[in-house]
Protein backbone atom coordinates (compact mmCIF):
# COMPACT_ATOMS: atom_id res chain seq x y z
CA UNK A 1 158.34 92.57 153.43
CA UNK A 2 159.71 91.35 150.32
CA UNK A 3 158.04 94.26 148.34
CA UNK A 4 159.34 96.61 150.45
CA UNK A 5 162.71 95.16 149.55
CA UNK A 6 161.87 95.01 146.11
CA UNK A 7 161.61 99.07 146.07
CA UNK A 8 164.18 99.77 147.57
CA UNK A 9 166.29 98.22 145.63
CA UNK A 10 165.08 99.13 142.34
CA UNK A 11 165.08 102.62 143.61
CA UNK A 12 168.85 102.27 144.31
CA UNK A 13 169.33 100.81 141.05
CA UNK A 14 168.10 104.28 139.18
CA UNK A 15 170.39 106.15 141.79
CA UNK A 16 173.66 104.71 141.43
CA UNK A 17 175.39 104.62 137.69
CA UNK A 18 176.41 101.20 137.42
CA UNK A 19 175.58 98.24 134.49
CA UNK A 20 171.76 97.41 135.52
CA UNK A 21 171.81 94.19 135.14
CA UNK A 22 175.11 93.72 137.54
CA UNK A 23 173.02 95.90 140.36
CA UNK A 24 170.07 93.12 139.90
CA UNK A 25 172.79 91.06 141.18
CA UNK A 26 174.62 93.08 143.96
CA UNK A 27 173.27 94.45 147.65
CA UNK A 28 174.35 97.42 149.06
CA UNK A 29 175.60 99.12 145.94
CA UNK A 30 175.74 102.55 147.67
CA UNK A 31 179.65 101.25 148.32
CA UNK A 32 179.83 101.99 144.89
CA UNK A 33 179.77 105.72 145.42
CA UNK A 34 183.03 107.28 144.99
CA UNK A 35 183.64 110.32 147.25
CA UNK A 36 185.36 112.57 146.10
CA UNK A 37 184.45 115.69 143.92
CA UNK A 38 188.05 116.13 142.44
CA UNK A 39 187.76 112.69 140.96
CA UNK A 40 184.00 113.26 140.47
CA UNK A 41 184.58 116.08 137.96
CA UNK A 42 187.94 113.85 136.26
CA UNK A 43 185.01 111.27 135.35
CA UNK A 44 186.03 109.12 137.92
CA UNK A 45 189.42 108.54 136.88
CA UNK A 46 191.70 108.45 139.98
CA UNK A 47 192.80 105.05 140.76
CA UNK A 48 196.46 105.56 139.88
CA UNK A 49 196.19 109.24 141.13
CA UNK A 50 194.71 109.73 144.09
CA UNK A 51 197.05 111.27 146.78
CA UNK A 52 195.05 113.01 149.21
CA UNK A 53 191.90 111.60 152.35
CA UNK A 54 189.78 109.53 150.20
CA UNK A 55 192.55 107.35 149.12
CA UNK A 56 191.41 104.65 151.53
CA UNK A 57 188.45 104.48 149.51
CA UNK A 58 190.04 104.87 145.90
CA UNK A 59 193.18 102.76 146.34
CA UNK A 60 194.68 101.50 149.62
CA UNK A 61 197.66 101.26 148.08
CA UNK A 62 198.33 104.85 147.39
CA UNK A 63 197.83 105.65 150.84
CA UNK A 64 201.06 103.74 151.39
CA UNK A 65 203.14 107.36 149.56
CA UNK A 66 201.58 109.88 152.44
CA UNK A 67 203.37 111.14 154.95
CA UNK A 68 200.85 113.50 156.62
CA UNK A 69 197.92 113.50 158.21
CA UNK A 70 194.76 114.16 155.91
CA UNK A 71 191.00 114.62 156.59
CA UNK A 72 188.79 114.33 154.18
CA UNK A 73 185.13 114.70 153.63
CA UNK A 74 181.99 114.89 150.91
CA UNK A 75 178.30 115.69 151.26
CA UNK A 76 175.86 115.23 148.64
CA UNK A 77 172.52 115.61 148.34
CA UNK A 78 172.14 112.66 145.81
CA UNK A 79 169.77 113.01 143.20
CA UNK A 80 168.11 116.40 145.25
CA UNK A 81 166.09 117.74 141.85
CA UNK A 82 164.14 113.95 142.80
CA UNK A 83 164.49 113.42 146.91
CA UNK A 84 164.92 116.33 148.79
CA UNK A 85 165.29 113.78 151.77
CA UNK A 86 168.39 111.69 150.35
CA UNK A 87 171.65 112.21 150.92
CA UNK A 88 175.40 110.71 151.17
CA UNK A 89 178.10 111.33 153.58
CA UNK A 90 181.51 110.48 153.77
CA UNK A 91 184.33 110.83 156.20
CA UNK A 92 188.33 109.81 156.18
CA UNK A 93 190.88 110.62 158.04
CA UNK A 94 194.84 108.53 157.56
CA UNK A 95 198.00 109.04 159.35
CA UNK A 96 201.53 108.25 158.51
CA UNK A 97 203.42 106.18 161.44
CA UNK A 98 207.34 106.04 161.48
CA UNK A 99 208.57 102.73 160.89
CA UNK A 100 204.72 100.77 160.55
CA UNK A 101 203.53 102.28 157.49
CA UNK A 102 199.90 104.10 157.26
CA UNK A 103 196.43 103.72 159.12
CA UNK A 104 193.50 104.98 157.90
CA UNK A 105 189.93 105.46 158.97
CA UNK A 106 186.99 106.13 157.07
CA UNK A 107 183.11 105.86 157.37
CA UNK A 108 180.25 105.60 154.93
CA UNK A 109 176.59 106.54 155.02
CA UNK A 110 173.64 106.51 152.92
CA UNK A 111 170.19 107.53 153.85
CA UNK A 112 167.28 106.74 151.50
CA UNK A 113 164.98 109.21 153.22
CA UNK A 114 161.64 108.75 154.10
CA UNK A 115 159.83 105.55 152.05
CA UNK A 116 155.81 104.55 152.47
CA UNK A 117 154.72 101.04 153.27
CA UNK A 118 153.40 99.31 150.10
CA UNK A 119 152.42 95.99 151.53
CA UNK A 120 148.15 95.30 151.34
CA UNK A 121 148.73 93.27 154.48
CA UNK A 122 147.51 95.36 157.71
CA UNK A 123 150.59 95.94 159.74
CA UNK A 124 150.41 96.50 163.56
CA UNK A 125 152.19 99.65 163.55
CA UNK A 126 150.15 102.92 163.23
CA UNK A 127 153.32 104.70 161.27
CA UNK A 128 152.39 105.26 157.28
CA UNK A 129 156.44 105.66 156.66
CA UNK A 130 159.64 104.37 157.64
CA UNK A 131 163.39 105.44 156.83
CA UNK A 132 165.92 103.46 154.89
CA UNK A 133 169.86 103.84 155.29
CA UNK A 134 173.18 102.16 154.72
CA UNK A 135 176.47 102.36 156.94
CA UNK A 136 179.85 101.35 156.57
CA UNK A 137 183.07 101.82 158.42
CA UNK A 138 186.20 100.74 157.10
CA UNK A 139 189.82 100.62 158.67
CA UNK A 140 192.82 100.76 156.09
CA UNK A 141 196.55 99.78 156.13
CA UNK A 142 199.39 100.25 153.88
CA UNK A 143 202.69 99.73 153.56
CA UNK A 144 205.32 101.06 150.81
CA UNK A 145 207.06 97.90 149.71
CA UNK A 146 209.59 100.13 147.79
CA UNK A 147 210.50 103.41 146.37
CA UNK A 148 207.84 102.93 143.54
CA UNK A 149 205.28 100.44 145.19
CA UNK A 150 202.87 100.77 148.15
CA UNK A 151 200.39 97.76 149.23
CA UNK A 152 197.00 98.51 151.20
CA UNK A 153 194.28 96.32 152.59
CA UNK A 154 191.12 97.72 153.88
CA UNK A 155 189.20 95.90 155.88
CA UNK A 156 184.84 97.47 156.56
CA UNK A 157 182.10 96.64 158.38
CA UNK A 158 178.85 96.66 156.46
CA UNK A 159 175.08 97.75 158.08
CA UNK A 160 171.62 97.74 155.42
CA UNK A 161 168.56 99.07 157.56
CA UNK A 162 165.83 99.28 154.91
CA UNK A 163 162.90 98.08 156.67
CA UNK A 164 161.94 98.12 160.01
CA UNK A 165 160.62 95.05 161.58
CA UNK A 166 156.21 94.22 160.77
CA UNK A 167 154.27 92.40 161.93
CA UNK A 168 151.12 90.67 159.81
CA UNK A 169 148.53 89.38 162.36
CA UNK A 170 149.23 86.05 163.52
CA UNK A 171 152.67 86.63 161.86
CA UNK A 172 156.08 86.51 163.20
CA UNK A 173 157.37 89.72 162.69
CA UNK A 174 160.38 90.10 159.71
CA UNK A 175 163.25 92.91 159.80
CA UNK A 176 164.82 93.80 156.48
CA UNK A 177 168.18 94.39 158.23
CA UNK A 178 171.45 92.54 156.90
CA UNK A 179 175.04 93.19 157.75
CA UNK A 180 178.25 91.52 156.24
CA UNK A 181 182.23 92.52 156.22
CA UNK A 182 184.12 92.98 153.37
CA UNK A 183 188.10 93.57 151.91
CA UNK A 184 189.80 95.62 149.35
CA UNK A 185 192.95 95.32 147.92
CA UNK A 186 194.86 97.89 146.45
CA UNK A 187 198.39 98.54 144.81
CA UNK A 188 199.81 101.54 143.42
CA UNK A 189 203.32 101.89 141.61
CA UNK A 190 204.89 104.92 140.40
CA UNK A 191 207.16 104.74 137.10
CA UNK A 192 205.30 101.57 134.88
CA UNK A 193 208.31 99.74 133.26
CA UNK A 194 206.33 98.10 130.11
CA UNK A 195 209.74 96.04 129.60
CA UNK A 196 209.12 94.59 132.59
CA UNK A 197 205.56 93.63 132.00
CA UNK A 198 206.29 92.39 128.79
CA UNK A 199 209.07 89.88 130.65
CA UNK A 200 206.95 89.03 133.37
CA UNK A 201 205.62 86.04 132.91
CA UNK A 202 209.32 84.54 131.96
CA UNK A 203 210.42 86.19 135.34
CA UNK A 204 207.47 84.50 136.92
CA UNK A 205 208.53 81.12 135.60
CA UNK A 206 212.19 81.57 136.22
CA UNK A 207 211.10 82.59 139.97
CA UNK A 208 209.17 79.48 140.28
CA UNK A 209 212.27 77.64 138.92
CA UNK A 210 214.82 79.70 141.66
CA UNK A 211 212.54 77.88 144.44
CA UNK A 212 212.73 74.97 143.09
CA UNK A 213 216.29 75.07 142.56
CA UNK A 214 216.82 76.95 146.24
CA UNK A 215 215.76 73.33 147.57
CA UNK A 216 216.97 71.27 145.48
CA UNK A 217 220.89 72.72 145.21
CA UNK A 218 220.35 73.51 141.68
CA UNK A 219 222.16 76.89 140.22
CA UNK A 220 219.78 79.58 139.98
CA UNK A 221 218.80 81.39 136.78
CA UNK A 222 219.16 84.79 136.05
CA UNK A 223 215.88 87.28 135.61
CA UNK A 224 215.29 89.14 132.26
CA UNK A 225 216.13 93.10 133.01
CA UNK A 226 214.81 93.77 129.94
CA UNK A 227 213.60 97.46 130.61
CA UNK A 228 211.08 100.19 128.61
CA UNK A 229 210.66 102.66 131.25
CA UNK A 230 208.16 105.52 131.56
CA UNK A 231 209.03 107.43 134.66
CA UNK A 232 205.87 109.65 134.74
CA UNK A 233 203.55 106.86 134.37
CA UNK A 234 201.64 105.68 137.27
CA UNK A 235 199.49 102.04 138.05
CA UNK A 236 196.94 101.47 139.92
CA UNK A 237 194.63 98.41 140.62
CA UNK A 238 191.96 98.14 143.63
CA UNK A 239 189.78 94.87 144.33
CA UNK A 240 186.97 96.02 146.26
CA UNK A 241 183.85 94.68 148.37
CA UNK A 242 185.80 90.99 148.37
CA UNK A 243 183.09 89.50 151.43
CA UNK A 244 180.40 86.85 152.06
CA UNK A 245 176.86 87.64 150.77
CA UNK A 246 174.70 89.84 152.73
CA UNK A 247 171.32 88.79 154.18
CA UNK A 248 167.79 90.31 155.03
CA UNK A 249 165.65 87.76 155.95
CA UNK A 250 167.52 84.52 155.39
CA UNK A 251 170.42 83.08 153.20
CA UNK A 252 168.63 81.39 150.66
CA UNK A 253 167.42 84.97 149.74
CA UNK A 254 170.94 86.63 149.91
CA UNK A 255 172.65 88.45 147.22
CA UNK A 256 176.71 89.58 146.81
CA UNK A 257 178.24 92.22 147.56
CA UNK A 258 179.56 94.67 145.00
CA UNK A 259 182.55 93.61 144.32
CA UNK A 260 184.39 95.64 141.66
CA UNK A 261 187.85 95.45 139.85
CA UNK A 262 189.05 99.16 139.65
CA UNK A 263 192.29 99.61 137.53
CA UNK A 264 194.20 102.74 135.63
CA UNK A 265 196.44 104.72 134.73
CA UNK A 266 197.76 108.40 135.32
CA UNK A 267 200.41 110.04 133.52
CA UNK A 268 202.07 113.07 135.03
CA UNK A 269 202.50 115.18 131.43
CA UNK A 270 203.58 118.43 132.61
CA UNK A 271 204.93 119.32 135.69
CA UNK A 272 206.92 122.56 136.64
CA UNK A 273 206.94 125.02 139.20
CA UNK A 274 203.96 126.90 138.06
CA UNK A 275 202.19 124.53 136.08
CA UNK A 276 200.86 121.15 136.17
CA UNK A 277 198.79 118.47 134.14
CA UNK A 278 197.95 114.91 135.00
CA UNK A 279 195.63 112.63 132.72
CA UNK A 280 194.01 109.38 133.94
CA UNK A 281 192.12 106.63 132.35
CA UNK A 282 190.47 103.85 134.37
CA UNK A 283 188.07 100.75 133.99
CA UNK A 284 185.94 99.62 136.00
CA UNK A 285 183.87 95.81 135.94
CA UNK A 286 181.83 94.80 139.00
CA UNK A 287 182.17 91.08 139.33
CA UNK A 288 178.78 90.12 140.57
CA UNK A 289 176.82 86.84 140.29
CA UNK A 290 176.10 84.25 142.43
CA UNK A 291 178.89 82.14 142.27
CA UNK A 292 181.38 81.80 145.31
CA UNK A 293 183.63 84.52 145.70
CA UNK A 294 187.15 82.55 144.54
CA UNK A 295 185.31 81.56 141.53
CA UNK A 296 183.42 85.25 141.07
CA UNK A 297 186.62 86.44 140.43
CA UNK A 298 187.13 84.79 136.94
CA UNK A 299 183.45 83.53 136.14
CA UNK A 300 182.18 87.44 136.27
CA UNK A 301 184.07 88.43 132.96
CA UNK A 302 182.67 85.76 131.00
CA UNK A 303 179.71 84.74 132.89
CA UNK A 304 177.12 87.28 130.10
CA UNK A 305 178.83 86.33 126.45
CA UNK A 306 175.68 85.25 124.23
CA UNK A 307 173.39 86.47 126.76
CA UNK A 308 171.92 88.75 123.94
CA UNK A 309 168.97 87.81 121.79
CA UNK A 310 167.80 89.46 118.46
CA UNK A 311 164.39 90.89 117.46
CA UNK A 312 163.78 87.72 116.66
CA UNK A 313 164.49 85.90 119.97
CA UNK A 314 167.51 84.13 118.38
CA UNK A 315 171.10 83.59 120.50
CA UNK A 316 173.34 86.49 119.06
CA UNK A 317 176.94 84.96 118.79
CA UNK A 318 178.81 87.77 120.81
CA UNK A 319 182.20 86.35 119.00
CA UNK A 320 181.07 85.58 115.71
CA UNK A 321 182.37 89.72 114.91
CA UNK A 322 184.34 92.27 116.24
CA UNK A 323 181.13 94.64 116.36
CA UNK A 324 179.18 91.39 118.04
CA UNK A 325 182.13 91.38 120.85
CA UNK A 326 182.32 95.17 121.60
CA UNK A 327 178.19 94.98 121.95
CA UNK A 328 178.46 92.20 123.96
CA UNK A 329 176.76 92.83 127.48
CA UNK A 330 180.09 91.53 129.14
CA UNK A 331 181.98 94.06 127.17
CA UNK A 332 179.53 96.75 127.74
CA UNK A 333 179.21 96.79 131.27
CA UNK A 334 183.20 97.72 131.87
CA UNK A 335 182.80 101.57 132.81
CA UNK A 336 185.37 103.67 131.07
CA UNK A 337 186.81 106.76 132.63
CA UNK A 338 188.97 109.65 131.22
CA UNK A 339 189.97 112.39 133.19
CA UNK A 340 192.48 115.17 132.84
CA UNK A 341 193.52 118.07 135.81
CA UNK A 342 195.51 121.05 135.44
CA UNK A 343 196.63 122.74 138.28
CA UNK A 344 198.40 126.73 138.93
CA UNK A 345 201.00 127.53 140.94
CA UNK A 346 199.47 124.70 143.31
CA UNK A 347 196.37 127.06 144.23
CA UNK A 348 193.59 126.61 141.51
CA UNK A 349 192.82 123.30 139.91
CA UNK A 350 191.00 123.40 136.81
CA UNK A 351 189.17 119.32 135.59
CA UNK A 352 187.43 117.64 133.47
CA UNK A 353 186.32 114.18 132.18
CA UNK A 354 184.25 111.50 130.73
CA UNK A 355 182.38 108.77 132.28
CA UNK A 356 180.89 106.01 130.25
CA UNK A 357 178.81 103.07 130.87
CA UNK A 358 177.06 101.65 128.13
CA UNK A 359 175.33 98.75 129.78
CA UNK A 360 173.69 101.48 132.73
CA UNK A 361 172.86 104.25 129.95
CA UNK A 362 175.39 106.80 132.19
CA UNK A 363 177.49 109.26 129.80
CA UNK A 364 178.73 112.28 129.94
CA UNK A 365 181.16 115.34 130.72
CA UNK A 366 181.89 115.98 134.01
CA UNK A 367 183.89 119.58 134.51
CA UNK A 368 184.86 120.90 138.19
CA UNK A 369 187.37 122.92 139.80
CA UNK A 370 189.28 123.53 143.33
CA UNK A 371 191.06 125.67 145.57
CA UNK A 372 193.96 124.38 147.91
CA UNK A 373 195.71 127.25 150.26
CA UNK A 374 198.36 126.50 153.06
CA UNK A 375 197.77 128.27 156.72
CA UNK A 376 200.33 129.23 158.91
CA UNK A 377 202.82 127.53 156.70
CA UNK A 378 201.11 124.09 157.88
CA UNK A 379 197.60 123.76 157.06
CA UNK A 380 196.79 122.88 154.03
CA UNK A 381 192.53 123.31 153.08
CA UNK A 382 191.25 122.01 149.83
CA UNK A 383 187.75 122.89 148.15
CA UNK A 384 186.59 120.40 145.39
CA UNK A 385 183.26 120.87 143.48
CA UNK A 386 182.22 118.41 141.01
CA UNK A 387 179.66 118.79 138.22
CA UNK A 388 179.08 114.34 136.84
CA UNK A 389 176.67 113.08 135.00
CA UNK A 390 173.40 111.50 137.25
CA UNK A 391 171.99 108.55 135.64
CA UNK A 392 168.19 108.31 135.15
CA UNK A 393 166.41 110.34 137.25
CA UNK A 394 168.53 113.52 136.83
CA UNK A 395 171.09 114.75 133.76
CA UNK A 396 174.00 115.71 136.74
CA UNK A 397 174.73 115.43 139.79
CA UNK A 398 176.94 118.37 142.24
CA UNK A 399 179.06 117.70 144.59
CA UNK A 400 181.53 119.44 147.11
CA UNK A 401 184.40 117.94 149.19
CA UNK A 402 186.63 119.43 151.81
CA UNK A 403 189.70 117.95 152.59
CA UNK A 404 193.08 119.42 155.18
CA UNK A 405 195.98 118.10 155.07
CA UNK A 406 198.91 119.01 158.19
């Protein structure tokens, strides 16, 4: 059982383009998949974008500036130069209530394909194969807290079915089936003020101080207003996969979920009637290890410094040089993400972008375009296609998304 396990999970490890050593670390990584081919082909650089269906999966807090109804949707046949039998689907849909703010449904799945058993042990089932697949299904809420903020919490249900249940003889019978729940938190604000940011900790003090001084009778002090404001400058952060470990066989062989910060920005640098262009940068760091989750938080950006060792099996001081630090594994597995989109006359979208992970040997271009049309003055139908780099099995990966919005 444990070999079959083993497999799989190295096999997902070549699939997915995330740092390698973090995945070693991490079940269920497939939640790492963004859908999506108009971010796909933007290098994955949406967080502070995204507007449209899958914004329940990129940023919950987004979702909080719709007020229609979207569907949204992507099929891939992952890695299908490799595994014609492997595939991902995914499915939103969000709606925009009066007065409560915005629900959102989406759902997640991941089939492996077909595997073979691997075990030398006779098993009691005549079947040579079995099939491997991952689920999740996810519920989102937001809320816009202001004219430039919105707040979202997403809250999914988790199902890993890699193994079916065998049976050695005289042998209880083991099932490599695990399931687990997790969060994500996302915010989104429109307009950065870096005066503000550059203030906030003395506004966070003084607004520790104003509580204080609420209780006690004391005058309270004024906040800084201290303003550098870029109006077409957008934030956005999203905490994902924040849930308890998930578990095949029993919890002292359990591993963490995925979680992973996700933060950027997108700058709105031309935008008339006929023309637009938006460019994006995000990072990405997945904070796995096997520490509790309030302590992951911290511990996983510092957990890997002098984790390196030289030809010559000696410690290599990650801070003893600026090159050291940048070549540090903890500095090398944050993914990097640039992305740019121009769009015409709000029919044809024209993208590109680069995706880089050093630590998981994934970079490239990734180019793609789309098509958006409005029917019957109501309906509006968009066609994304995506063109990212693959990983290790395959130099690139397609994609195509459909999403309406009414």
């Amino acid at each position: 059982m444990k070999t079959k396990l083993l497999l799989l999970t190295l096999m997902a490890a070549l699939l997915i383009p995330v740092a390698a050593n973090a995945i070693s670390e991490a079940a269920v990584i497939f939640l790492l998949i963004e859908p999506g081919s108009r971010a796909g082909s933007m290098g994955q650089a949406h967080v502070a974008q995204v507007d449209d269906g899958f914004a329940s999966y990129w940023n919950p807090g987004a979702l909080a500036f719709n007020r229609k109804s979207q569907v949204a949707s992507m099929y891939s046949n992952w890695f299908a130069e490799v595994f014609n039998d492997m595939y991902y689907f995914h499915l939103a849909w969000n709606k925009y209530v009066e007065d409560l703010g915005n629900i959102g449904l989406n759902a997640t799945y991941m089939t492996y394909g077909e595997q073979e058993y691997q075990d030398a042990d006779p098993q009691t089932s005549d079947e040579e194969t079995f099939k491997s697949y991952d689920l999740a299904v996810a519920a989102t809420y937001s809320y816009q807290l202001s004219q430039k903020t919105g707040v979202g919490l997403t809250f999914k249900f988790i199902l890993s079915d890699l193994v079916p249940e065998l049976k050695s003889p005289g042998e209880e019978g083991e099932r490599g089936q695990g399931m687990s729940y997790a969060f994500d938190f996302g915010v989104k604000h429109n307009g950065v003020d870096f005066g503000q940011i550059l203030v906030s900790p003395y506004n966070g003090a003084l607004l520790l101080y104003n509580g204080i001084a609420s209780l006690a009778g004391f005058n309270k002090a004024s906040l800084s207003k201290y303003s550098i404001p870029v109006k077409k400058l957008d934030f956005g952060l999203n905490l994902q996969n924040v849930g308890p470990n998930m578990t095949y066989i029993d919890e002292s062989q359990s591993d963490p979920l995925p979680m992973n910060w996700r933060m950027g920005f997108s700058y709105r640098a031309l935008e008339s009637q006929y023309n637009k262009l938006t460019i994006n940068a995000d990072m990405n760091k997945l904070l796995a290890n096997d520490d509790p989750i309030y302590k992951r938080i911290f511990t996983a950006w510092t957990d890997d410094f002098n984790g390196r060792e030289d030809e010559e099996g000696n410690q290599v001081d990650d801070f003893a040089s600026i090159q050291n630090f940048i070549n540090s594994i903890e500095i090398r597995e944050i993914i990097w993400c640039l992305g740019a989109e121009y769009v015409y006359l709000d029919l044809l979208s024209l993208r590109t972008g680069y995706y880089a992970d050093r630590e998981g040997e994934v970079t490239g271009f990734a180019f793609g375009a789309g098509i958006h049309y409005i029917f019957n003055k109501e309906y509006l139908v968009g066609i994304d296609y995506a063109f990212q780099p693959g990983g290790g099995l395959q130099d690139y990966n397609q994609t195509l998304s459909v999403k309406v919005e009414f």
